[in-house]
Protein backbone atom coordinates (compact mmCIF):
# COMPACT_ATOMS: atom_id res chain seq x y z
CA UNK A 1 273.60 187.92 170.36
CA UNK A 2 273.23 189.44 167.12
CA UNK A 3 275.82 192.04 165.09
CA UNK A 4 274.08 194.67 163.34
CA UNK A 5 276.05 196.34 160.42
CA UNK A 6 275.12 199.86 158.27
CA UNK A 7 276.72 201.23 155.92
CA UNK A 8 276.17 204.71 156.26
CA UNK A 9 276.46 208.01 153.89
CA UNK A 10 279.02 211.16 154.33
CA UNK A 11 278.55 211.86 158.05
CA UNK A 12 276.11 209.12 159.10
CA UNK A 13 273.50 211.78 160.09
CA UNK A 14 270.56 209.46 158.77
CA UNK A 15 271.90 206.89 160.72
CA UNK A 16 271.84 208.63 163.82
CA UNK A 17 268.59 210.50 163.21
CA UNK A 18 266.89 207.19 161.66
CA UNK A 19 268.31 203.84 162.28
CA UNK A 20 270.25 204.09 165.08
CA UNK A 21 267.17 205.38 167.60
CA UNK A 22 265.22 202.69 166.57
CA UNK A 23 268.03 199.59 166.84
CA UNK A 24 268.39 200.41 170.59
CA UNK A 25 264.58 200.38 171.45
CA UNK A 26 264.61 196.87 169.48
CA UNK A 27 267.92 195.08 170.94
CA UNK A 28 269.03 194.12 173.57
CA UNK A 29 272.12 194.98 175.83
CA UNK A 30 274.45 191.85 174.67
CA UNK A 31 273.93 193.04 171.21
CA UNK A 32 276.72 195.26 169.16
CA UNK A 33 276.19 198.01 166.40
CA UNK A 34 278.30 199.20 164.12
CA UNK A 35 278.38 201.59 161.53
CA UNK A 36 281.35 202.59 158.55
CA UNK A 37 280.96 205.14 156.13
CA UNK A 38 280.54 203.67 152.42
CA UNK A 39 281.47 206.46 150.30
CA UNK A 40 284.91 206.18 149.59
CA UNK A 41 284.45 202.08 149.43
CA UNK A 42 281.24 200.34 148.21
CA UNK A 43 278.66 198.64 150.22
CA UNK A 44 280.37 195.04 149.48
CA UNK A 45 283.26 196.22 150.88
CA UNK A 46 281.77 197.53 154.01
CA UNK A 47 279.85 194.61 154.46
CA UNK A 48 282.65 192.43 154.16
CA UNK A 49 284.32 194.33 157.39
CA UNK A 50 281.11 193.32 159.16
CA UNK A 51 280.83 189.51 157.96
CA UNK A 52 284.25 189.71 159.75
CA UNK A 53 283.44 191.02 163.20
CA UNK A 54 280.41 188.69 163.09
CA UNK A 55 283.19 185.33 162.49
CA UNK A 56 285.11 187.02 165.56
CA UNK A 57 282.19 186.54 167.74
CA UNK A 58 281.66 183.01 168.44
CA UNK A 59 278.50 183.65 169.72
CA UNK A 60 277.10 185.86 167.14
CA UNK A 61 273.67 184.39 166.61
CA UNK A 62 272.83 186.39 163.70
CA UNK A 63 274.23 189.48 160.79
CA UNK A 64 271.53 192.09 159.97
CA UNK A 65 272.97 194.54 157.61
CA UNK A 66 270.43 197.33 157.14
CA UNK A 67 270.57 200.87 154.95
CA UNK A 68 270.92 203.63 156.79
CA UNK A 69 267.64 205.27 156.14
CA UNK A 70 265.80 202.08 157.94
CA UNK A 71 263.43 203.35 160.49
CA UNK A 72 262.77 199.23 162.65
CA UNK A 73 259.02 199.83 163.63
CA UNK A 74 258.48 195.96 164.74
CA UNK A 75 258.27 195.30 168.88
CA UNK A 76 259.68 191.88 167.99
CA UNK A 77 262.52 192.89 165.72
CA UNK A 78 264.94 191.02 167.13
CA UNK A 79 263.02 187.72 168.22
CA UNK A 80 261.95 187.93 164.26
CA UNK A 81 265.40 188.00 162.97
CA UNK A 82 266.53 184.72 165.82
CA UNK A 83 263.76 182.79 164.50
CA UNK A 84 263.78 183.21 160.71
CA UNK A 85 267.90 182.81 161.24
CA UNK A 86 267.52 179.27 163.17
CA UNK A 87 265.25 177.87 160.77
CA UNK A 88 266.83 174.59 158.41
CA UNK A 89 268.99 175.45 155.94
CA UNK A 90 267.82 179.38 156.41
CA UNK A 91 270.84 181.68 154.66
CA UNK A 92 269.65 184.75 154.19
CA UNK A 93 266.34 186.35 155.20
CA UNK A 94 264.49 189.75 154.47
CA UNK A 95 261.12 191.59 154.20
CA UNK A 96 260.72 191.63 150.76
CA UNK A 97 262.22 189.59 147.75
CA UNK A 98 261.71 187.48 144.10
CA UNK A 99 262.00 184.55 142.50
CA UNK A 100 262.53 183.40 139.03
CA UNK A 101 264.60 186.83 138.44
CA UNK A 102 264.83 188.43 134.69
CA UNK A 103 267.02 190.78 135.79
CA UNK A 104 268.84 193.00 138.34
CA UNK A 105 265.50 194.35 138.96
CA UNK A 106 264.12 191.53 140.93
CA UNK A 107 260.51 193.21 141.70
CA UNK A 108 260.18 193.17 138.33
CA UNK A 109 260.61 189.08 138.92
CA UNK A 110 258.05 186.39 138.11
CA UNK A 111 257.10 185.35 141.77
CA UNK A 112 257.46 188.41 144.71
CA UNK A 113 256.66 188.13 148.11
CA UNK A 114 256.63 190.38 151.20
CA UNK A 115 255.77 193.58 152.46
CA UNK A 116 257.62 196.94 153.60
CA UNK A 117 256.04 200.34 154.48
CA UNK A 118 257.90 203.07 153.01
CA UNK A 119 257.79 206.82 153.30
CA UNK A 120 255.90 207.03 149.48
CA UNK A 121 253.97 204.31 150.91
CA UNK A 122 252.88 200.66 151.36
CA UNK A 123 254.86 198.01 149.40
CA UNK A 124 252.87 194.86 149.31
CA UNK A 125 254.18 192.11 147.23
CA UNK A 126 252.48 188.98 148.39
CA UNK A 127 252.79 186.49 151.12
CA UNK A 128 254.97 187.55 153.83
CA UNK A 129 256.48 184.04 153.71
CA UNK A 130 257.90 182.55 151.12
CA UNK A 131 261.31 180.93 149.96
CA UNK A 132 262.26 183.57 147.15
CA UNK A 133 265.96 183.38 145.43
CA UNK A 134 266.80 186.63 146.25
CA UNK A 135 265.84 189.50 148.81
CA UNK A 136 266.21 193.46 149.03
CA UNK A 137 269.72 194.42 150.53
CA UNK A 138 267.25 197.30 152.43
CA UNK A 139 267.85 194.76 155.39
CA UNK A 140 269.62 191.70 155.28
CA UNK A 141 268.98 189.05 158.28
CA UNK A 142 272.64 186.48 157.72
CA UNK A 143 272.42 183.16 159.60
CA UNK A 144 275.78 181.64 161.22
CA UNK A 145 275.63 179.14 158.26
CA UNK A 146 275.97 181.35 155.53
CA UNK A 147 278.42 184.12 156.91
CA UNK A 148 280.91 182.05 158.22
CA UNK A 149 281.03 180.77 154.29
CA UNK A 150 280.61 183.38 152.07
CA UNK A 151 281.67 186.65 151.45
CA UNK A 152 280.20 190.10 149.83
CA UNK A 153 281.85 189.75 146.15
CA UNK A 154 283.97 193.32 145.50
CA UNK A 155 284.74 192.27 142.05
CA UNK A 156 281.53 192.17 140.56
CA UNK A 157 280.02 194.11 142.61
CA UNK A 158 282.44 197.52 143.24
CA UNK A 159 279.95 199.69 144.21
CA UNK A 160 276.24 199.81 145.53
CA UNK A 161 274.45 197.75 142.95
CA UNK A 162 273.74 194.03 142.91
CA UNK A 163 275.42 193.49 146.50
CA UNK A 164 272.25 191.84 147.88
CA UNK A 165 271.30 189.79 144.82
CA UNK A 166 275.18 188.25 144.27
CA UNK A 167 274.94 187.45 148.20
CA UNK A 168 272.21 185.81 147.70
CA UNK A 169 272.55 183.81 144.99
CA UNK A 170 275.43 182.84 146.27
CA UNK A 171 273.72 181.79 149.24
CA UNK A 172 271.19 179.40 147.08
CA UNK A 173 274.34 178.08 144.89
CA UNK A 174 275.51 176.71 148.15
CA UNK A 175 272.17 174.85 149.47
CA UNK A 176 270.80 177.59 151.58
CA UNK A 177 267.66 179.09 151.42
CA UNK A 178 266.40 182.47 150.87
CA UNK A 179 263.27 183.59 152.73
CA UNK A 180 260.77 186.72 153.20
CA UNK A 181 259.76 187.47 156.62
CA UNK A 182 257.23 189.84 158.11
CA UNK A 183 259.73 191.92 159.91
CA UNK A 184 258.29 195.44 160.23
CA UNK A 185 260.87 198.43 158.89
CA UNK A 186 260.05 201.59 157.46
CA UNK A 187 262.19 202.63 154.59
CA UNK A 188 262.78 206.23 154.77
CA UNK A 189 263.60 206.72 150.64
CA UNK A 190 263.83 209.29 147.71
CA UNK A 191 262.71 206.36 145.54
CA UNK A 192 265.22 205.51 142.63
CA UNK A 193 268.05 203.47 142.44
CA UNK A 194 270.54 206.43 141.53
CA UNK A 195 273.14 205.95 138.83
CA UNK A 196 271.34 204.33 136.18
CA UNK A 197 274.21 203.17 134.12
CA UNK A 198 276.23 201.69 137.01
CA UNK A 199 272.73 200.02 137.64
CA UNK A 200 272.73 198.93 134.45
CA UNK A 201 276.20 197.90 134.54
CA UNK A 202 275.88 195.39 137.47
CA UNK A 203 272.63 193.88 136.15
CA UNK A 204 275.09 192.65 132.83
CA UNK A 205 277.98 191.56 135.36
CA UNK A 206 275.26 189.43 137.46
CA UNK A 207 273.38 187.94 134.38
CA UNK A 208 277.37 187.02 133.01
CA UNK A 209 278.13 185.58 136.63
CA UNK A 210 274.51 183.33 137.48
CA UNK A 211 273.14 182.68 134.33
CA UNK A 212 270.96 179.76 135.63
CA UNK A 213 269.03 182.10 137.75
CA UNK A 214 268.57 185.14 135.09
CA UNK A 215 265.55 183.63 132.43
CA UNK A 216 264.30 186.15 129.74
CA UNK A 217 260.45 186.22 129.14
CA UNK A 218 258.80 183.73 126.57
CA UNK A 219 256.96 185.09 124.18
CA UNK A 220 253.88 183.99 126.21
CA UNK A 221 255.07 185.82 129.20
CA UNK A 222 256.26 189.11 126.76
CA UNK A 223 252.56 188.92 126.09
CA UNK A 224 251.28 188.60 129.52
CA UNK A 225 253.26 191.37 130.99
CA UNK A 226 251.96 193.68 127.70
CA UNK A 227 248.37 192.71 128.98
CA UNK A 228 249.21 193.97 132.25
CA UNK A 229 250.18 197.46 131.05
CA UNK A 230 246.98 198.12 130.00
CA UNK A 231 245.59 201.42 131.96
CA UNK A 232 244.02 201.00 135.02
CA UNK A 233 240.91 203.28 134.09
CA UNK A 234 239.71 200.77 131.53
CA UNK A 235 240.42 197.79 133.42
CA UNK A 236 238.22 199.55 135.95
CA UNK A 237 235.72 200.59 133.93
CA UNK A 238 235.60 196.75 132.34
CA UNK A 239 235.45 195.62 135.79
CA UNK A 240 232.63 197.91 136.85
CA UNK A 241 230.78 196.64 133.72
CA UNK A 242 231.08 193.09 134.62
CA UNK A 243 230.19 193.91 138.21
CA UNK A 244 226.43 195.89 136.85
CA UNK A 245 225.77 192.67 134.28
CA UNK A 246 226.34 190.32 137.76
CA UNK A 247 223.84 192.29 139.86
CA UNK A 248 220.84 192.39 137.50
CA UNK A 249 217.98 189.93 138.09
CA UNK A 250 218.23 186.37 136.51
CA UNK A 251 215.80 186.78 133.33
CA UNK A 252 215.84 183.33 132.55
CA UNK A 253 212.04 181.38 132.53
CA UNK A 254 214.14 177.94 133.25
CA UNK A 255 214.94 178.82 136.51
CA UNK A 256 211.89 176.67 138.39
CA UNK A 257 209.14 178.31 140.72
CA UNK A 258 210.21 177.80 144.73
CA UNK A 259 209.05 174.89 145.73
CA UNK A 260 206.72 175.56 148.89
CA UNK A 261 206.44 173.04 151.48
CA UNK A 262 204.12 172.97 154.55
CA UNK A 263 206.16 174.87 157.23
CA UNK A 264 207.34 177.60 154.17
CA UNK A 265 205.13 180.44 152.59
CA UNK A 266 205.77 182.32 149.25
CA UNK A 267 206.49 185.49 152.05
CA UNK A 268 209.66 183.84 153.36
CA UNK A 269 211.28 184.05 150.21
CA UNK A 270 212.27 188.13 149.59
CA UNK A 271 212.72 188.49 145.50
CA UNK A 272 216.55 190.10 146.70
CA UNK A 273 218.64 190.91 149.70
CA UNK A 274 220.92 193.94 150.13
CA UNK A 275 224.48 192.72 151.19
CA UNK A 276 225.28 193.60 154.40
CA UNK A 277 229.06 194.21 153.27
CA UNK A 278 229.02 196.52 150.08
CA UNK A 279 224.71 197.13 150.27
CA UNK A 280 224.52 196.21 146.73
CA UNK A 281 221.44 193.65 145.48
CA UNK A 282 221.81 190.10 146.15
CA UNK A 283 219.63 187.25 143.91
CA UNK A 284 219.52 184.23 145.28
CA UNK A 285 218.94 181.12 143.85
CA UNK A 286 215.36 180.00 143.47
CA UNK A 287 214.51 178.75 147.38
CA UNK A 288 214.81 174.86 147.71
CA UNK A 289 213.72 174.27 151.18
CA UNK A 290 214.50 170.41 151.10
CA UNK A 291 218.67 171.49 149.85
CA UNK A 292 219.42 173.02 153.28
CA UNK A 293 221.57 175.82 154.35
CA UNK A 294 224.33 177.15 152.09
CA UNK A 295 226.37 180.08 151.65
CA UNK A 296 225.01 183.14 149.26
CA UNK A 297 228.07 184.99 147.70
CA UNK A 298 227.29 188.45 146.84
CA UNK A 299 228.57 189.22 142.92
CA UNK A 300 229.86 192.76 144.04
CA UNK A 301 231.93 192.20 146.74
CA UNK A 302 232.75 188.70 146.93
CA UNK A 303 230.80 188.21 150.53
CA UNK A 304 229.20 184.96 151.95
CA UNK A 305 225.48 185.12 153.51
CA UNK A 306 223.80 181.81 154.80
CA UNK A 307 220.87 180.82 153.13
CA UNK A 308 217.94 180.68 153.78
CA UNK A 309 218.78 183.55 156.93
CA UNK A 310 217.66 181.74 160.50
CA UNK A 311 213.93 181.83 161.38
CA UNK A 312 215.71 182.91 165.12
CA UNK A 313 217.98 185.02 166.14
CA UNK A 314 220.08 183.37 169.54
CA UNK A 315 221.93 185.89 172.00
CA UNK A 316 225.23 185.02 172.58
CA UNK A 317 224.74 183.82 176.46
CA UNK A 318 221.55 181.87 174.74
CA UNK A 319 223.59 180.29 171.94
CA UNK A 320 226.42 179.16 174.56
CA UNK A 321 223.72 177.36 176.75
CA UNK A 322 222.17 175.88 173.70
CA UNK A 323 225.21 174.57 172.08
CA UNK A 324 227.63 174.16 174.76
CA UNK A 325 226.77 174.38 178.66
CA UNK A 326 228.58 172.70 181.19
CA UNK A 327 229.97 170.23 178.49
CA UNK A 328 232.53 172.45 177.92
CA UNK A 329 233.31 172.97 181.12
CA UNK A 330 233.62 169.12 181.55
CA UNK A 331 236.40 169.10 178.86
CA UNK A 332 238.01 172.15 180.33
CA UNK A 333 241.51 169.64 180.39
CA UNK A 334 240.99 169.00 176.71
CA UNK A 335 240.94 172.71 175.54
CA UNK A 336 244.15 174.08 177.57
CA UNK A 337 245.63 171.15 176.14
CA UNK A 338 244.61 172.25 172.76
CA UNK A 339 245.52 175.84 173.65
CA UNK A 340 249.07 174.59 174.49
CA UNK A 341 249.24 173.10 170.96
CA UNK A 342 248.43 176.12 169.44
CA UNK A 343 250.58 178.23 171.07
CA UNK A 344 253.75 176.37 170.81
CA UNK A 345 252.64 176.33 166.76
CA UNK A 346 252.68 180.38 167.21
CA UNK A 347 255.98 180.55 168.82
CA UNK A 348 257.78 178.95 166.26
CA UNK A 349 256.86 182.45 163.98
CA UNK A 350 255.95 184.62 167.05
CA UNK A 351 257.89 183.71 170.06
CA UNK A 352 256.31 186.94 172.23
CA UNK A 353 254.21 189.94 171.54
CA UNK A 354 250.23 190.89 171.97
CA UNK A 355 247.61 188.09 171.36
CA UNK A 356 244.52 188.79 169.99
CA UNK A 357 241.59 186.33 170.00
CA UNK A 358 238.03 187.53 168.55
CA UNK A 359 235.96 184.74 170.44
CA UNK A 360 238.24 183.51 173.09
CA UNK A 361 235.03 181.64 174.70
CA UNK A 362 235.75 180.25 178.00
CA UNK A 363 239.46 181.38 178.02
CA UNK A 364 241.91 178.64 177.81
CA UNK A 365 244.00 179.35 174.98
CA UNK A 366 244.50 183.22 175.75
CA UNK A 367 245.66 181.45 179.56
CA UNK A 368 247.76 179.66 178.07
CA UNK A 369 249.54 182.51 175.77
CA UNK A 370 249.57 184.88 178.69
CA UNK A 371 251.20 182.22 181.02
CA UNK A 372 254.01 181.99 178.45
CA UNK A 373 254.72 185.53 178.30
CA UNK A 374 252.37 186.62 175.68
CA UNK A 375 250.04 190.05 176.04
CA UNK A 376 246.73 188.61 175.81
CA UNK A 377 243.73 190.32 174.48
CA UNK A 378 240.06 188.49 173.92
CA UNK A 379 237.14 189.71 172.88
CA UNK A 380 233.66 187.43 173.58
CA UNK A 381 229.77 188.46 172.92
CA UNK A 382 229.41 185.71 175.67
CA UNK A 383 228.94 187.32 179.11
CA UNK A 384 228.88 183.59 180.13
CA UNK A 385 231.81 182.39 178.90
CA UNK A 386 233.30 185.45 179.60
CA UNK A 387 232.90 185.24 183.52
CA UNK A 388 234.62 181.95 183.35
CA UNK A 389 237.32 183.52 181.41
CA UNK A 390 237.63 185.50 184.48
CA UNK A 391 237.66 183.00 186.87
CA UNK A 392 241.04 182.71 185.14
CA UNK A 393 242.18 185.67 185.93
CA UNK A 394 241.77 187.46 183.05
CA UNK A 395 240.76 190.95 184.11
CA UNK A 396 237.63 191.67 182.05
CA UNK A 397 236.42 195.17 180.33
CA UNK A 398 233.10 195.75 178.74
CA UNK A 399 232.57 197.85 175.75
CA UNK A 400 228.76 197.17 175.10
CA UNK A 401 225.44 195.80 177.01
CA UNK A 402 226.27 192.78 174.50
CA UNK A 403 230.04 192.77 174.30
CA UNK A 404 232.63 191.30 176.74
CA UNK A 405 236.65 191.90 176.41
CA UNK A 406 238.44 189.87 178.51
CA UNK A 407 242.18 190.87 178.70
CA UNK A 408 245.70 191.27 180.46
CA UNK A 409 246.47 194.27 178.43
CA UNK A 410 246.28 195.83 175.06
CA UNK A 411 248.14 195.99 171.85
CA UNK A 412 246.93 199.88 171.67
């Protein structure tokens, strides 16, 4: 079971409005709120009345401590929170968090990860999985491990600053890990961190209390960061530049003449190609029939193209017949088996929730999910395969002449 914890403002009416609503679509029956005003007392001190009840409950699986303006949006909040909590040597986990901190403001660190939505809008600071050294206190996932040792620290941290980075720093002094995960909130905020000099004032009492973990800039990184604050329109503009230099025609007379061979005419060989993902010009490299297939990136947008295109085109039902036919259905046994490998690789990040496969072929590994509890959804071009997807019992939708979904349900 897990203990959720909020410390809430005046007369908890965010709470209610907010957090509260969405806890009790996300948890289940076994599971215990609670709630305490933090105005008279700070956060650390609130918390600490939590980390309490949680060591009364022997079976207390899990501590989230969440603001009170946290909206949870994710289906698998709680399944989320288990599994990030009951990973080795896990501590403390969260949604979005630093490493390699230069000061109380840890977005500001040399290594973020994560991702939050927020009512100004999208954070998104890198990998939604990563071991970080500290995370946002906007929610605060506590394994077993690390609350029934440590404690919120009132001292240092009176008030409703620096909480969440002294917990977990503490946390990574003793051995734990700190880790991002990609559980979904939305962070109703204002934006700010309110009193600036009691900010101010717990970023000195932190730096004074884990020196090994604060690091000022070099003077290589001072420079770095300068580079950075450049404004946007130039860098645009520079990019943009760069971009029209990339998409002109190669001048150069050392590039050799194609080199035609028996089967290939000079008319094969268009002088450019318009990219099928951003339509801008594409100039290959001068045609070497012998050198074989390879991809064509497009300068603009980054996009891969096989070169030289297929003489052919293949219709799906035609390219399953060509390249597969009943030798897949003769190692039927060896693809649930490999289906079953994959899944139990899912569950240790997703252990239930909708499944979608874009080319689920034949059908085995969607099976597999859905017999394990998953919502399966596959889409196949194959009307082929896609009948003996069916014969799985996948019910089975079409959306085009040329476009098979085979599904138990939707995510939408």
């Amino acid at each position: 079971m897990l203990v959720i914890g909020s410390a809430v403002v005046a007369d908890g009416a965010r709470f209610k409005e907010i957090t509260l609503p969405s806890l009790e679509r996300a948890l289940d029956p076994t599971d215990v709120v609670l709630s305490s005003t933090g105005d008279a007392r700070g956060i650390a001190a609130v918390y600490n009345d939590f980390v309490r009840a949680a060591r009364g409950r022997p079976d207390c699986e899990a501590l989230v401590l969440l603001h009170d303006d946290i909206e949870v949006i994710d289906r698998n909040f709680r399944a989320k929170v288990l599994a990030a909590t009951a990973e080795d040597s896990v501590g403390v986990a969260g949604t979005i968090g630093g490493a390699g901190l230069r000061s109380i403001a840890w977005w500001e660190a040399r290594r973020t990860a994560g991702r939050v939505f927020e009512t100004r809008k999208p954070i998104d600071l890198g990998s939604p999985r990563a071991d970080v050294d500290v995370v946002d206190g906007l929610l605060l996932a506590i394994s077993p491990r690390a609350f029934q040792n440590l404690m919120f620290d009132e001292q240092t941290c009176p008030r409703f600053h620096g909480y969440d980075i002294d917990y977990c720093l503490q946390a990574r002094a003793a051995g734990f890990r700190v880790t991002v995960r990609p559980i979904e909130v939305l962070h109703r905020t204002k934006g700010g961190y309110g009193d600036t000099a009691a900010f101010e004032q717990a970023g000195d009492a932190l730096a004074a209390k884990w020196p090994a973990y604060f690091r000022p800039d070099t003077r290589l990184e001072q420079a770095g960061r300068i580079a950075k604050k450049i404004p946007t329109t130039i860098r645009k503009q520079g990019g943009r530049f760069k971009r029209l230099l990339r998409a002109r025609p190669p001048v150069s007379t050392s590039i050799p003449e194609p080199t035609v061979e028996a089967n290939v005419v000079a008319a094969d060989v268009p002088r450019e190609y318009e990219c099928l993902a951003c339509g801008e010009a594409v100039y290959p490299e001068a045609y070497r029939p012998r050198s074989g297939p390879h991809a064509l990136v497009c300068n603009t947008c980054g996009s891969g193209m096989t070169w030289p295109p297929p003489r052919r085109q293949v219709e799906g039902d035609g390219l399953w017949a060509e390249l597969y036919g009943n030798a897949r259905l003769a190692s039927r046994d060896t693809w649930f088996s490999e289906g079953r490998k994959r899944v139990e690789w899912m569950q240790l990040y997703l252990p239930e929730g909708c499944l979608l496969e874009i080319g689920c072929g034949t059908g085995e590994f969607i099976k597999v999910a859905e017999q394990d509890g998953y919502d399966v959804f596959g889409v196949e071009p194959s009307g082929w395969a896609a009948e003996h997807a069916r014969a799985l019992d996948l019910p089975e939708k079409r959306s085009s002449p040329h476009s098979t979904l085979s599904a138990r349900s939707t995510c939408w």
